[in-house]
C-alpha atoms as a PDB file:
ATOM      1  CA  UNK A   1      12.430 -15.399  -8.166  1.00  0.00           C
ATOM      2  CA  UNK A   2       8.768 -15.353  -7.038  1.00  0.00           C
ATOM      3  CA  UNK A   3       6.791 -16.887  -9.794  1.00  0.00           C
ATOM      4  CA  UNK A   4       3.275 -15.273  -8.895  1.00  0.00           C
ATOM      5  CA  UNK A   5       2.461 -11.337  -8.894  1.00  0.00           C
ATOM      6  CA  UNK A   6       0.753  -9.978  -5.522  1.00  0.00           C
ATOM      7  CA  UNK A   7      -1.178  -7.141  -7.008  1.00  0.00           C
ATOM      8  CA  UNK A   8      -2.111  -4.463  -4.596  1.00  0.00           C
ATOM      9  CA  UNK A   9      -5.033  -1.463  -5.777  1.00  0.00           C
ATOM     10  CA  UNK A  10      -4.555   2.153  -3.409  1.00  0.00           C
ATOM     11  CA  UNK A  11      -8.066   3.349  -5.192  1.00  0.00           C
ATOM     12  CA  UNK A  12      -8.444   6.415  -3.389  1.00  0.00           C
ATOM     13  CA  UNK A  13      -5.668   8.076  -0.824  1.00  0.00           C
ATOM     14  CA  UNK A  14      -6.078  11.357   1.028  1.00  0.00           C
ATOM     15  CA  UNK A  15      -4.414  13.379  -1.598  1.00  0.00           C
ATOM     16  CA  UNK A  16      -6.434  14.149  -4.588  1.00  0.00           C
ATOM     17  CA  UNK A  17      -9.654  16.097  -4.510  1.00  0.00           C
ATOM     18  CA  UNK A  18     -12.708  14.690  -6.068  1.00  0.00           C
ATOM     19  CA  UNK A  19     -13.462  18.232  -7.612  1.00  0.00           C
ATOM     20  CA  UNK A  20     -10.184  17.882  -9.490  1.00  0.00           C
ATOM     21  CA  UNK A  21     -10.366  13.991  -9.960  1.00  0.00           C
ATOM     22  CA  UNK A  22     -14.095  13.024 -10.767  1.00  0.00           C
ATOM     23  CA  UNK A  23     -13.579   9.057 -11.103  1.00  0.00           C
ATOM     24  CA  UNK A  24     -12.001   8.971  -7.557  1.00  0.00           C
ATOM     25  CA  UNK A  25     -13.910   6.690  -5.443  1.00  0.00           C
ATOM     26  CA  UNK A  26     -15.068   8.324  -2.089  1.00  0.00           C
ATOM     27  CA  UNK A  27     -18.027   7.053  -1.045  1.00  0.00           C
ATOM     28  CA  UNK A  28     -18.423   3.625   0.186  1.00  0.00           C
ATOM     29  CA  UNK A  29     -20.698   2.270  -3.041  1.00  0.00           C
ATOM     30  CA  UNK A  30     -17.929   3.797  -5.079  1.00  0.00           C
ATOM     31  CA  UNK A  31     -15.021   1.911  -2.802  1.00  0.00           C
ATOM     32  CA  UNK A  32     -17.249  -1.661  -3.127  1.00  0.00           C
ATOM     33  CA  UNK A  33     -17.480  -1.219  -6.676  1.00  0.00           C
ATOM     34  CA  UNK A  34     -14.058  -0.368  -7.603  1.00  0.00           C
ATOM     35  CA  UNK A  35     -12.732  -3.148  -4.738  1.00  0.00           C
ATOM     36  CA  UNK A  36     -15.004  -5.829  -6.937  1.00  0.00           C
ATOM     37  CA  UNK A  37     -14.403  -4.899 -10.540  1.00  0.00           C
ATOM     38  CA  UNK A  38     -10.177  -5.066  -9.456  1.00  0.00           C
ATOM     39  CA  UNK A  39     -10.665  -8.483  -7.719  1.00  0.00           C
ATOM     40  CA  UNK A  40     -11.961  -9.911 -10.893  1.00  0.00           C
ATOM     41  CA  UNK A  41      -8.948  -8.209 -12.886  1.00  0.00           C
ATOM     42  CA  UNK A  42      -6.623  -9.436 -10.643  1.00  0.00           C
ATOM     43  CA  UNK A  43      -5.806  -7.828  -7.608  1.00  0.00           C
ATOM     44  CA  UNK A  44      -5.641  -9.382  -4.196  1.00  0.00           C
ATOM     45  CA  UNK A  45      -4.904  -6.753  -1.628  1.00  0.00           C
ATOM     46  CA  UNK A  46      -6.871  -3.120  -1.141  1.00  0.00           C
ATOM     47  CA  UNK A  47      -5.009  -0.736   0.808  1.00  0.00           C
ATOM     48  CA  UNK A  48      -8.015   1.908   1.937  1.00  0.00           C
ATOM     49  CA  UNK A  49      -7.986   5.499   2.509  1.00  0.00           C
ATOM     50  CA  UNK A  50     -11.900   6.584   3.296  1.00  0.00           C
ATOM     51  CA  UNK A  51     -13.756   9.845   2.573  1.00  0.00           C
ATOM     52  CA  UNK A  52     -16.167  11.843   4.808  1.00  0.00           C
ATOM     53  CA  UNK A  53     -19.526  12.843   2.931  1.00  0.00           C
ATOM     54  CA  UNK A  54     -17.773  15.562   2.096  1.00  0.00           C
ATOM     55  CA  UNK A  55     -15.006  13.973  -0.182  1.00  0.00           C
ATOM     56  CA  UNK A  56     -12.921  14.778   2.458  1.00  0.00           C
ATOM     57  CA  UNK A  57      -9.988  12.272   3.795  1.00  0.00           C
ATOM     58  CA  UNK A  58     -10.998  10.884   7.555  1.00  0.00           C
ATOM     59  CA  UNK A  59     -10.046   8.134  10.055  1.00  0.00           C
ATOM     60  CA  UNK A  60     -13.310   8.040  11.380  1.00  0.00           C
ATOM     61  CA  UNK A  61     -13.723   5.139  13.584  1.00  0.00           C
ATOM     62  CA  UNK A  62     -17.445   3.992  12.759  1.00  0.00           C
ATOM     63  CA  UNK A  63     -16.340   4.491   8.627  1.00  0.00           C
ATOM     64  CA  UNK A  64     -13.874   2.784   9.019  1.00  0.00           C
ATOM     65  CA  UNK A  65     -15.458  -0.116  10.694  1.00  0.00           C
ATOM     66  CA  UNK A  66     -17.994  -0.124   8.096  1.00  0.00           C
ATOM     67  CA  UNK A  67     -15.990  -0.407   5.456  1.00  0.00           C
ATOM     68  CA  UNK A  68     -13.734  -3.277   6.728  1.00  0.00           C
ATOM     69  CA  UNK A  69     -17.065  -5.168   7.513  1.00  0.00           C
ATOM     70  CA  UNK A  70     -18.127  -4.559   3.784  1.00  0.00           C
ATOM     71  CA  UNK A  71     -15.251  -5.162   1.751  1.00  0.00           C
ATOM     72  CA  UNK A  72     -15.556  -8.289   3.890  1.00  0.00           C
ATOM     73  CA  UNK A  73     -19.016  -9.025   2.843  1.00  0.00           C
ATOM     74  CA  UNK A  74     -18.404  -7.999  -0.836  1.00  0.00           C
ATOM     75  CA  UNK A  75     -15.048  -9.451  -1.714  1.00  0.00           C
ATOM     76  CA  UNK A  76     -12.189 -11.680  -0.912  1.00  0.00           C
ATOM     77  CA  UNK A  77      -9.764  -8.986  -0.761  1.00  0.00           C
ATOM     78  CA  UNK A  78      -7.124  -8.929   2.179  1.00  0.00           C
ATOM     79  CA  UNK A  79      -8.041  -5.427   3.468  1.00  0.00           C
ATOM     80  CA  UNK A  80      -5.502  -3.221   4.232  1.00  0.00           C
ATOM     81  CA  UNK A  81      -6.187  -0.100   6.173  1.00  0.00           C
ATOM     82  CA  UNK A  82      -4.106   3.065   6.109  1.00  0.00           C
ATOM     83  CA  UNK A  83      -2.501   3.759   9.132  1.00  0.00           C
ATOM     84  CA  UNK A  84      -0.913   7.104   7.461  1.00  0.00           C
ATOM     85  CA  UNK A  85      -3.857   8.892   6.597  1.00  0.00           C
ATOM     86  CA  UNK A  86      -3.247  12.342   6.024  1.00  0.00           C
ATOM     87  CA  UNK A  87      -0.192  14.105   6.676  1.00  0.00           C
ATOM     88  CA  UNK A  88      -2.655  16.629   9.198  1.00  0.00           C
ATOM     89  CA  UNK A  89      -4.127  13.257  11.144  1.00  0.00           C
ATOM     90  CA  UNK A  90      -2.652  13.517  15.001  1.00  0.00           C
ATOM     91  CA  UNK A  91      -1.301  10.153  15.948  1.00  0.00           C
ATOM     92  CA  UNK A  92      -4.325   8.793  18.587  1.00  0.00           C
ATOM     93  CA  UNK A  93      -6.349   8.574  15.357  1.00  0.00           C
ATOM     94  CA  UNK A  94      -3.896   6.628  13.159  1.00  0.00           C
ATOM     95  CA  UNK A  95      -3.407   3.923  16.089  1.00  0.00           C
ATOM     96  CA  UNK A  96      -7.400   4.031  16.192  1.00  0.00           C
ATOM     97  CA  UNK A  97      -7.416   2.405  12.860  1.00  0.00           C
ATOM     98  CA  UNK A  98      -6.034  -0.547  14.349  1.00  0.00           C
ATOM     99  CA  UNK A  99      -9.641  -0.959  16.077  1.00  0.00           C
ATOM    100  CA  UNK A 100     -11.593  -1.706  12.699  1.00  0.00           C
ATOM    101  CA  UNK A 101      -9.948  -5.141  12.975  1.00  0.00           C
ATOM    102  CA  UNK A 102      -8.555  -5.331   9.377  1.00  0.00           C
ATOM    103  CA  UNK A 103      -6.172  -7.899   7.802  1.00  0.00           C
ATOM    104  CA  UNK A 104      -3.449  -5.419   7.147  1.00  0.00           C
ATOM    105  CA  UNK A 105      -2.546  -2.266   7.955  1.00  0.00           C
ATOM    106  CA  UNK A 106       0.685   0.120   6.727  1.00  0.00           C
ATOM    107  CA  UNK A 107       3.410   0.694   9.086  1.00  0.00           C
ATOM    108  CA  UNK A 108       5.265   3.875   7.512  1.00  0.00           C
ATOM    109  CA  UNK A 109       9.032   3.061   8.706  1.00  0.00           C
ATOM    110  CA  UNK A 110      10.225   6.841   8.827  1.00  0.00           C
ATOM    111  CA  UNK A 111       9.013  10.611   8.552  1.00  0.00           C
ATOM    112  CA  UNK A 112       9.481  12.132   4.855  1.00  0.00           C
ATOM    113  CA  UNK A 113       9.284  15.644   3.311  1.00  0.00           C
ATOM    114  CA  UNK A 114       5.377  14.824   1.683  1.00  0.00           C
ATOM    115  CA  UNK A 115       5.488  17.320  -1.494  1.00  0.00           C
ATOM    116  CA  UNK A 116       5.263  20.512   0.608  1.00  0.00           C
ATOM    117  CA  UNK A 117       4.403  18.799   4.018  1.00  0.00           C
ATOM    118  CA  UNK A 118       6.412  16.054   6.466  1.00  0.00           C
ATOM    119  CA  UNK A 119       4.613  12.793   6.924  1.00  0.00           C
ATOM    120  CA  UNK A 120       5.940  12.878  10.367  1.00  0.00           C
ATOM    121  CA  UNK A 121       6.415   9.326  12.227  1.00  0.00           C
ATOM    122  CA  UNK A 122       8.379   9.226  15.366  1.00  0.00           C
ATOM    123  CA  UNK A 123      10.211   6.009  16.066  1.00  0.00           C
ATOM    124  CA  UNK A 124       7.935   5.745  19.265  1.00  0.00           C
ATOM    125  CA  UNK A 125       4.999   5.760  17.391  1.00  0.00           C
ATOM    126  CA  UNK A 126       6.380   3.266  14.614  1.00  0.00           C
ATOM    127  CA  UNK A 127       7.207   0.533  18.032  1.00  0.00           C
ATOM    128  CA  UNK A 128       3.995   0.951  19.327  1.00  0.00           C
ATOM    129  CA  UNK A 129       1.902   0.776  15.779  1.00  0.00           C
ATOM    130  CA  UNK A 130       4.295  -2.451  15.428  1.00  0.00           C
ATOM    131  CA  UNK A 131       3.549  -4.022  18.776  1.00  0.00           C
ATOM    132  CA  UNK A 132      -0.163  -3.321  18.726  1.00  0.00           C
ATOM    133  CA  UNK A 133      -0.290  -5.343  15.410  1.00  0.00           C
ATOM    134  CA  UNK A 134       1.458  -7.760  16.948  1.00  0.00           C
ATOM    135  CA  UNK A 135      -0.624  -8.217  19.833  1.00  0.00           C
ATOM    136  CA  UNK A 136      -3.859  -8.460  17.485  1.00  0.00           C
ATOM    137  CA  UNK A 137      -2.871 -10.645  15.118  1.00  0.00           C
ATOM    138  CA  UNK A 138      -3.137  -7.772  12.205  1.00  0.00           C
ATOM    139  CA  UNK A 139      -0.059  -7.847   9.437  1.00  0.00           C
ATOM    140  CA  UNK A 140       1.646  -5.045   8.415  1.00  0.00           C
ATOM    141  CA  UNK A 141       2.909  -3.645   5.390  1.00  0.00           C
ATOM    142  CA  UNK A 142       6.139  -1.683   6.240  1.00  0.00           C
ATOM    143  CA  UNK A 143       6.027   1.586   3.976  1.00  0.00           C
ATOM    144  CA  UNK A 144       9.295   2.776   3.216  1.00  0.00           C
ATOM    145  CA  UNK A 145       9.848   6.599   1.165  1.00  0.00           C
ATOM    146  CA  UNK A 146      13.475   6.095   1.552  1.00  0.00           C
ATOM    147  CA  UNK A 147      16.289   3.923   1.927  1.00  0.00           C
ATOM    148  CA  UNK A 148      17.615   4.737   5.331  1.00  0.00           C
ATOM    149  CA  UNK A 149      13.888   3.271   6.353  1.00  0.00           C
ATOM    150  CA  UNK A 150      14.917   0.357   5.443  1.00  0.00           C
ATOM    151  CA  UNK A 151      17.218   0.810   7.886  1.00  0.00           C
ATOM    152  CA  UNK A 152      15.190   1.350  10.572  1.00  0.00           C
ATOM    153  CA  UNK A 153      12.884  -1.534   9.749  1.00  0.00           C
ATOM    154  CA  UNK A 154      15.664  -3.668  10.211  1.00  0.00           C
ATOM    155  CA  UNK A 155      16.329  -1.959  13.721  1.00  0.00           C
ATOM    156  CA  UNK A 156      12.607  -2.235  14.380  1.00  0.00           C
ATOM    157  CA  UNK A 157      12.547  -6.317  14.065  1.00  0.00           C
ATOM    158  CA  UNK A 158      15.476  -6.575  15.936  1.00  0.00           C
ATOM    159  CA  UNK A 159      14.406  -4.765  18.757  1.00  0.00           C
ATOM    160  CA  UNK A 160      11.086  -5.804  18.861  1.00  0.00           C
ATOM    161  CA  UNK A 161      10.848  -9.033  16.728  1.00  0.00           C
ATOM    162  CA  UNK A 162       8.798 -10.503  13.576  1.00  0.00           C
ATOM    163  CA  UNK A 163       5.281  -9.042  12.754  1.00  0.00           C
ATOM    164  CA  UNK A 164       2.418 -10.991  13.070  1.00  0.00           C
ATOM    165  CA  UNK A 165       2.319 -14.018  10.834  1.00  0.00           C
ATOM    166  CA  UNK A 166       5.927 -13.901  11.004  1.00  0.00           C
ATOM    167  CA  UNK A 167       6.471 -12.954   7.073  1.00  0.00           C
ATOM    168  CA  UNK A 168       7.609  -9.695   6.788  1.00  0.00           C
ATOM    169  CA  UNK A 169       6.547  -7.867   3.439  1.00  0.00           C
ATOM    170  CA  UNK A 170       7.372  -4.006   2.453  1.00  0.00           C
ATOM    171  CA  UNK A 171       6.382  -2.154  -0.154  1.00  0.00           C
ATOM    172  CA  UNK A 172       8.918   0.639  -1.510  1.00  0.00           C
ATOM    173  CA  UNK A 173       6.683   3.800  -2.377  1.00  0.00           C
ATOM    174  CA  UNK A 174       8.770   5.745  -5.178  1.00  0.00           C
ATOM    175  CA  UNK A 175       8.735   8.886  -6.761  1.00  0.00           C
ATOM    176  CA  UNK A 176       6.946  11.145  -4.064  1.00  0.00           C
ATOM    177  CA  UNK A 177       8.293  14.494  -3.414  1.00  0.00           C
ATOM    178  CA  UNK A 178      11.287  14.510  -0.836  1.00  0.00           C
ATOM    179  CA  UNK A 179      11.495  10.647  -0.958  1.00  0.00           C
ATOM    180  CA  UNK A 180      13.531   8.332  -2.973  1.00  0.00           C
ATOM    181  CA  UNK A 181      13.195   8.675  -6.703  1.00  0.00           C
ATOM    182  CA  UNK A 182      11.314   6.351  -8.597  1.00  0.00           C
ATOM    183  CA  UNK A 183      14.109   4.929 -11.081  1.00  0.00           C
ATOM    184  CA  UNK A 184      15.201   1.435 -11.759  1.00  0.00           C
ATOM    185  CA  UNK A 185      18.430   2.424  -9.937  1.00  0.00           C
ATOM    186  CA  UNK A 186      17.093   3.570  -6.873  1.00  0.00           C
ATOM    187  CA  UNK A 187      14.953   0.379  -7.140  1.00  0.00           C
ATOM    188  CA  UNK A 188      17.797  -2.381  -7.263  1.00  0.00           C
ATOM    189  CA  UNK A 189      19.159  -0.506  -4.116  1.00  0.00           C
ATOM    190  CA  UNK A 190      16.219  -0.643  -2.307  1.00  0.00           C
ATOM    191  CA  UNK A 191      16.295  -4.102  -3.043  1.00  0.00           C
ATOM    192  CA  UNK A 192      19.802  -5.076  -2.398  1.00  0.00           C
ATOM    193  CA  UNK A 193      19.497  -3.936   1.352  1.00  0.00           C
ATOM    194  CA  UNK A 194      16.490  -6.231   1.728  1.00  0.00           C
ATOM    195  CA  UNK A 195      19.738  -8.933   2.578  1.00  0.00           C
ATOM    196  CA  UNK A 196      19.354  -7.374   5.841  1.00  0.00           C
ATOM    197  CA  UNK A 197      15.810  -8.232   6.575  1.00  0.00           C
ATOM    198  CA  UNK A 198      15.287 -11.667   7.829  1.00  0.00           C
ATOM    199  CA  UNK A 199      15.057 -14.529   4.746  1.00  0.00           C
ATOM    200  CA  UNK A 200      12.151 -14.468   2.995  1.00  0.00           C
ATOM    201  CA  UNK A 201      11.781 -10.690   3.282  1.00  0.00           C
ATOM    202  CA  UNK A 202       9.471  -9.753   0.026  1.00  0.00           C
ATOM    203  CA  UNK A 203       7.992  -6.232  -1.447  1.00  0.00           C
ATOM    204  CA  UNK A 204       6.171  -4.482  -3.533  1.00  0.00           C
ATOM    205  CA  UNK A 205       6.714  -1.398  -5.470  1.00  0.00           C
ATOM    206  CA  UNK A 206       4.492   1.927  -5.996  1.00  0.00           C
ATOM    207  CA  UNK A 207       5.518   4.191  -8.536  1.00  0.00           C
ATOM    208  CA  UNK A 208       3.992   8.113  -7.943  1.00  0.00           C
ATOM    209  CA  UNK A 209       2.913   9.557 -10.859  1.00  0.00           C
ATOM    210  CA  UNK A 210       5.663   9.156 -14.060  1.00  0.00           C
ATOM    211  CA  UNK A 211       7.352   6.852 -12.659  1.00  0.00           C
ATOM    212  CA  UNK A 212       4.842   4.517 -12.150  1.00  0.00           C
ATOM    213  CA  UNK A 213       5.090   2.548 -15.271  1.00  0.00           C
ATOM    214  CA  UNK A 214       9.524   2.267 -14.498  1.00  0.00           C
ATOM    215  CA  UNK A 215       8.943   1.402 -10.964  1.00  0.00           C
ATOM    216  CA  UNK A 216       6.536  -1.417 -12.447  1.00  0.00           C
ATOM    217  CA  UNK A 217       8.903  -2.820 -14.706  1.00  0.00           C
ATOM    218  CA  UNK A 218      12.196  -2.647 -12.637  1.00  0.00           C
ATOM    219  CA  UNK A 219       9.957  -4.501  -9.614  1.00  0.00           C
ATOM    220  CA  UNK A 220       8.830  -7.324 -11.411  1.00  0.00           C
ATOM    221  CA  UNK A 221      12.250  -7.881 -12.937  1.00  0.00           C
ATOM    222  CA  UNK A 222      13.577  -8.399  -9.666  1.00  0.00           C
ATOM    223  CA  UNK A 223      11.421 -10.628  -8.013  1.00  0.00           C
ATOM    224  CA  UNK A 224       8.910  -8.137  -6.564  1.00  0.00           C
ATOM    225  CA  UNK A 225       5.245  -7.278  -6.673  1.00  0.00           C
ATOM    226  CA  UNK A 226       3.348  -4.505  -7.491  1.00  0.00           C
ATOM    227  CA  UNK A 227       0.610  -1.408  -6.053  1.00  0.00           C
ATOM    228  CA  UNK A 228      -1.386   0.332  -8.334  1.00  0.00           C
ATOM    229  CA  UNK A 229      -4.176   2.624  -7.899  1.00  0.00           C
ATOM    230  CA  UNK A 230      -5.555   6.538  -8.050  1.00  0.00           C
ATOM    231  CA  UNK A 231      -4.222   7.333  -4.783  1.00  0.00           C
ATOM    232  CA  UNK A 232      -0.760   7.084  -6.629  1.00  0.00           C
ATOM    233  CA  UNK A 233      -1.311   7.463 -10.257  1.00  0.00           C
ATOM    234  CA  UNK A 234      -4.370   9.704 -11.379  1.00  0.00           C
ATOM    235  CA  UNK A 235      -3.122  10.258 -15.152  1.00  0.00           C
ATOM    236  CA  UNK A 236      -2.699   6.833 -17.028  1.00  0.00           C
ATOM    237  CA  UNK A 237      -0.306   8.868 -20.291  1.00  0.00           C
ATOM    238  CA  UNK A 238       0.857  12.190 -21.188  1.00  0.00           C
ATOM    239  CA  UNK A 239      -2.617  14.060 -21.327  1.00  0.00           C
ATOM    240  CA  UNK A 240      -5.120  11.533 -20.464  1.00  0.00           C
ATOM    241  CA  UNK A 241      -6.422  11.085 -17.086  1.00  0.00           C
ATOM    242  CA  UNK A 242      -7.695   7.659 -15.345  1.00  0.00           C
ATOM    243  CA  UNK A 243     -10.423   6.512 -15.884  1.00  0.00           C
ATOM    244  CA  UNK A 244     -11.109   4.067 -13.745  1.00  0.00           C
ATOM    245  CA  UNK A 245      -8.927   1.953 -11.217  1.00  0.00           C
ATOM    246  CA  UNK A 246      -9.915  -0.873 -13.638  1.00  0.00           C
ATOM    247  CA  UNK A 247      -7.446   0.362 -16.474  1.00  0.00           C
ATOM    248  CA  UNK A 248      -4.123   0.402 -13.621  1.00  0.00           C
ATOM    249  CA  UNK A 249      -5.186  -3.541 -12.293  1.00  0.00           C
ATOM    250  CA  UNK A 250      -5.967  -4.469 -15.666  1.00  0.00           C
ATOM    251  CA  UNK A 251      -2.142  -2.228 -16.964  1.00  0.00           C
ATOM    252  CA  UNK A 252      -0.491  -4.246 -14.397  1.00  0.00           C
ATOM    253  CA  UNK A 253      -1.682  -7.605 -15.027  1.00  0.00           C
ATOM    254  CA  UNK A 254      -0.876  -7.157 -18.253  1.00  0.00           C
ATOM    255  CA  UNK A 255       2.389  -6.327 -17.409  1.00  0.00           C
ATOM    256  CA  UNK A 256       2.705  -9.137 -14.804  1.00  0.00           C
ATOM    257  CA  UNK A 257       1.552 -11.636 -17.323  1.00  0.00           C
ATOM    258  CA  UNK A 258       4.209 -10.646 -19.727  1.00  0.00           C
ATOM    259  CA  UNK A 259       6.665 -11.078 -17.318  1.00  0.00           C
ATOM    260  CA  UNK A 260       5.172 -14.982 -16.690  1.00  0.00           C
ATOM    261  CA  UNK A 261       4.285 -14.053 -13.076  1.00  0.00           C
ATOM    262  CA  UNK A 262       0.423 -14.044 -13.198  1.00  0.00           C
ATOM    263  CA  UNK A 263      -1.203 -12.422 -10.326  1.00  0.00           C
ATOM    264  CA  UNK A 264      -1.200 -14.221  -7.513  1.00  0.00           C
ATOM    265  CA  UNK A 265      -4.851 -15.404  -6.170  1.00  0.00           C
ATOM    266  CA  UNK A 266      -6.236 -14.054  -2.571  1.00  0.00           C
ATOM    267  CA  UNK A 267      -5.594 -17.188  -1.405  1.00  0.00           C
ATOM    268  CA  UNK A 268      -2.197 -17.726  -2.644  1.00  0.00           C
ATOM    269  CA  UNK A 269      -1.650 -13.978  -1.326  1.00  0.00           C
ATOM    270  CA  UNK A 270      -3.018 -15.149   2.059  1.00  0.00           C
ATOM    271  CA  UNK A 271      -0.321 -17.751   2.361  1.00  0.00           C
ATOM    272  CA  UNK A 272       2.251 -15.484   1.120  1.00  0.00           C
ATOM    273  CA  UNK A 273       1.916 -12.616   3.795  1.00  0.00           C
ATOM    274  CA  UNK A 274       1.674 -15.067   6.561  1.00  0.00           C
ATOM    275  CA  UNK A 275      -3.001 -14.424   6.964  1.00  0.00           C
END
């Protein structure tokens, strides 16, 4: 069993409205804040969705160059960029993201019914976001909704051989809509299939909404690691919103302590994802 905690923060996503969700951070300030106060909590990975000045989700190339470049600046965070975006985003623009030059980027293994949409990815798009990551040296997180993605992942690396870094690392997002449900049950079977990923294979887990603090508990009690943040969770009990992406780091340290798996440091992360 891994003896460290990789703890990943998703502050922001494409889904929630500021309107609606006032502590969501959308502008940049907001992002370098929030990306500081969870690096000293604990966290060593930011997966980034970016806001127009409208609050409004984008994949704007400049943005997202900018941001990369100051997260860089501002923290020691491995920066992971959305390749997913929003469910509307045309393909051209997700493999665009590529061109900010981050440390990681998601590599969503399958297309899902997204709530009332489909979070549509073809296999030919999933080969060629995998081979361009390959070619520049940028590691992926494989995003998987459902099991028979895992599936496919293991068709992917087969076909088209390890990512970058040569450590492949998924992270099982749970609970969403027309995806896989986010119970300990569902959980352990994710995991079990992970025997047919090359040795070594590790994950995360990202409980949606309820089942975020279940998803939490059944990952690190199998060996896995965690992703927290207001993209997935924006109410932190029954009647009480977030407050800050602060109070889900500093709820899964906690819980990661407990379980005598401290969070791993950005350096120890580093070495674990293959950077």
């Amino acid at each position: 069993m891994t003896t460290g905690t990789l703890i990943t923060v998703a502050p922001t996503g494409a889904e929630s409205a500021k309107a609606e969700v006032p502590a969501l951070p959308v502008t940049l300030d907001e992002l370098l804040l929030t990306a500081k106060e969870c690096e000293a909590l604990g966290a060593a990975v930011i997966h980034v969705h970016i806001r127009d000045d409208a609050a409004r989700p984008t994949l704007d190339p400049a943005r997202l160059r900018e941001t990369v470049a100051a997260l860089r600046e501002s923290t020691d965070l491995i920066v992971q960029l959305s390749s997913g975006g929003a469910v509307t985003d045309p393909e051209a623009s997700r493999l665009a993201v590529l061109d900010a030059a981050p440390d990681m980027a998601s590599c969503t293994m399958g297309t899902v019914n997204f709530g009332d949409d489909v979070f549509l990815n073809r296999w030919e798009f999933i080969v060629d976001l995998h081979t361009r990551m390959q070619e520049r040296g940028i590691v992926p997180e494989y995003e998987i909704f459902d099991l028979g993605h895992l599936a496919a992942l293991q068709r992917l690396l087969g076909k088209y051989g390890l990512p970058a870094g040569g450590h492949v690392h998924v992270d099982f997002v749970m609970g969403v809509p027309g995806g896989m449900p986010g119970t300990t049950e569902t959980l352990v079977a994710a995991h079990r299939m992970l025997r047919d990923l090359p040795e070594g294979a590790t994950f995360s887990a990202t409980g949606i909404g309820r089942s975020t603090i279940p998803v939490m508990l059944a990952s690190l009690s199998t060996g896995g690691h965690l992703r927290v943040g207001m993209e997935d969770t924006v109410t932190y009990a029954k009647g009480r919103p977030v407050e800050s992406n602060m109070q889900l780091v500093a709820r899964a340290v906690g819980f990661a302590q407990l379980a005598q798996r401290p969070p791993l440091t950005t350096a120890e992360a580093r070495e674990l994802l293959g950077l």
